[in-house]
Protein backbone atom coordinates (compact mmCIF):
# COMPACT_ATOMS: atom_id res chain seq x y z
CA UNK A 1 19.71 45.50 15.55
CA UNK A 2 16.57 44.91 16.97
CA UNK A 3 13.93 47.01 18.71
CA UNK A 4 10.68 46.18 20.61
CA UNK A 5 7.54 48.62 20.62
CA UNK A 6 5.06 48.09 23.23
CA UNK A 7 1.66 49.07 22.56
CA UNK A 8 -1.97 49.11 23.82
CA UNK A 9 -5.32 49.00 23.12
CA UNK A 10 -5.05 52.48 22.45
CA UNK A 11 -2.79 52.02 19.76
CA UNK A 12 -5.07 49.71 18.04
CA UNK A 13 -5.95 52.33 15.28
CA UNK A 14 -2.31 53.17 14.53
CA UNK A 15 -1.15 49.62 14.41
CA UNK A 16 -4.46 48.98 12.42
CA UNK A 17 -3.37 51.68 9.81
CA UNK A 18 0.61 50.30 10.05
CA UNK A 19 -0.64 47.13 8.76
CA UNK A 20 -2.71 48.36 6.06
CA UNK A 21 -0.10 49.85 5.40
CA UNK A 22 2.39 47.31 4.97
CA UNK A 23 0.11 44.91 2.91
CA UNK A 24 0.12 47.51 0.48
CA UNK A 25 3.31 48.12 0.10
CA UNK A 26 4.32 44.02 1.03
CA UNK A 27 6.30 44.76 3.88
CA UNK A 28 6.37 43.98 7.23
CA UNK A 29 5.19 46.04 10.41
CA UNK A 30 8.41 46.93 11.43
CA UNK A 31 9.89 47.90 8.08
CA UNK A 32 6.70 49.98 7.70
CA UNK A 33 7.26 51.30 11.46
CA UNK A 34 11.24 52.62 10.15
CA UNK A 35 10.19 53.70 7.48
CA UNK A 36 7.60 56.27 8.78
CA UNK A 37 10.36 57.01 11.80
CA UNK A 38 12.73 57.67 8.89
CA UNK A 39 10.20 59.89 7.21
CA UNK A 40 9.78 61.99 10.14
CA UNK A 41 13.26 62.30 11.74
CA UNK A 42 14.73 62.90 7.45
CA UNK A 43 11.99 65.74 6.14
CA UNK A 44 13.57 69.10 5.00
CA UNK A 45 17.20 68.18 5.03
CA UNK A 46 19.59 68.30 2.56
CA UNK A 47 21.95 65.79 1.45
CA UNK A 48 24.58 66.22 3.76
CA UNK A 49 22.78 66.37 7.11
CA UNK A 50 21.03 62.85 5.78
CA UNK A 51 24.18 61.32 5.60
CA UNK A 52 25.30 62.44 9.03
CA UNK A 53 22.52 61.36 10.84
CA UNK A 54 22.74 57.90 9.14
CA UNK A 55 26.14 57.85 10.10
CA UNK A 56 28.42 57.75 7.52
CA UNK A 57 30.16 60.79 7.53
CA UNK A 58 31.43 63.10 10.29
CA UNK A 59 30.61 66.50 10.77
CA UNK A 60 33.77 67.37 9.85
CA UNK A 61 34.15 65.75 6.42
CA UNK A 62 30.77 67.21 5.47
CA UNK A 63 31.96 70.67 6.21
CA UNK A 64 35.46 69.85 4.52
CA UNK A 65 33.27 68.09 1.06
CA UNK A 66 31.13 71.52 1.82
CA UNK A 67 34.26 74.04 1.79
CA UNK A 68 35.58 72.10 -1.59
CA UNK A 69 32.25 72.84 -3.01
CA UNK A 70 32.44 76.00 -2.48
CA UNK A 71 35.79 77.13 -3.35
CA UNK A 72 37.14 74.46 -5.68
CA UNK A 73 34.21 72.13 -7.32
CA UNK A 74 31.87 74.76 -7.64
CA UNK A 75 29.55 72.79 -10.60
CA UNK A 76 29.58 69.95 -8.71
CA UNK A 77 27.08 68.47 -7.08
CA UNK A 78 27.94 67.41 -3.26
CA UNK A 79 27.51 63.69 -3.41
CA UNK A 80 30.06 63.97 -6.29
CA UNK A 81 32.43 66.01 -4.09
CA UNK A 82 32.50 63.06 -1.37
CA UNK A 83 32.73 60.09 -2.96
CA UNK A 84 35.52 61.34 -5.17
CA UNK A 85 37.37 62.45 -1.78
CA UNK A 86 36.44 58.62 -0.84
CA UNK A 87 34.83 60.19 2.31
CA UNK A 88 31.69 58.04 1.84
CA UNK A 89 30.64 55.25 -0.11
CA UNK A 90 28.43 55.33 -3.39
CA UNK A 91 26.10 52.98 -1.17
CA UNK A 92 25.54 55.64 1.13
CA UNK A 93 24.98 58.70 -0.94
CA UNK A 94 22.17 56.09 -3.04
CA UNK A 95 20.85 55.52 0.35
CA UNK A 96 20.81 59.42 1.29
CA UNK A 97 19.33 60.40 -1.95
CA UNK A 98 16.61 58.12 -2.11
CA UNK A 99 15.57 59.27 1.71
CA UNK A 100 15.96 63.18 0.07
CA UNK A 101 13.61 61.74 -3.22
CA UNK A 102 11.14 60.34 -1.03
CA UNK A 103 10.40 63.17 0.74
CA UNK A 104 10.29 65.42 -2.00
CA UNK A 105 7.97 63.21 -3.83
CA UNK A 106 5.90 63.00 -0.63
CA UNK A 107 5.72 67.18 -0.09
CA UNK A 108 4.82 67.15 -3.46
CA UNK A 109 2.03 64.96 -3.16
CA UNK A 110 0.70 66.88 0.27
């Protein structure tokens, strides 16, 4: 996929602080640019709404991996729940999780 952002001089701060930004952290504007979007668009939730807005599981099969939890797998953590009913992939939940750590570390820190 790719994406073009059109900017101004305006903009010259932001982009200024996006590129600080990825020198620190050795990556490149647009990385940077997703990864902030990510940030924004991912605070608060919980596992399963992460994984629905990346895509990778229907509403459905969240509620069904949700009812489960509740009535039959009640020690289990969700995550668990939906990769052993092979509704996502352990790629997916890693991905999920790491958005949901990120954002805990970062509320943390603020």
């Amino acid at each position: 996929m790719q994406t073009t952002i059109y900017y101004n001089n305006e903009d010259a701060y932001l982009i200024g602080q996006v590129d600080a930004k990825g020198r620190r952290e050795r990556k490149s504007r647009s990385a940077v640019i997703l990864s902030i979007l990510e940030d924004y668009f991912e605070s608060d939730k919980r596992l399963g709404e992460i994984l629905v807005d990346l895509g990778v599981i229907s509403h459905a099969n969240l509620c069904k991996g949700l009812d489960l939890q509740k009535s039959k797998f009640t020690d289990k953590l969700l995550g668990d729940i939906l990769l052993e009913e092979e509704l996502v992939t352990p790629e997916a939940v890693e991905r999920a999780l790491m958005i949901q750590d990120r954002q805990r570390e970062e509320a943390g820190n603020a």
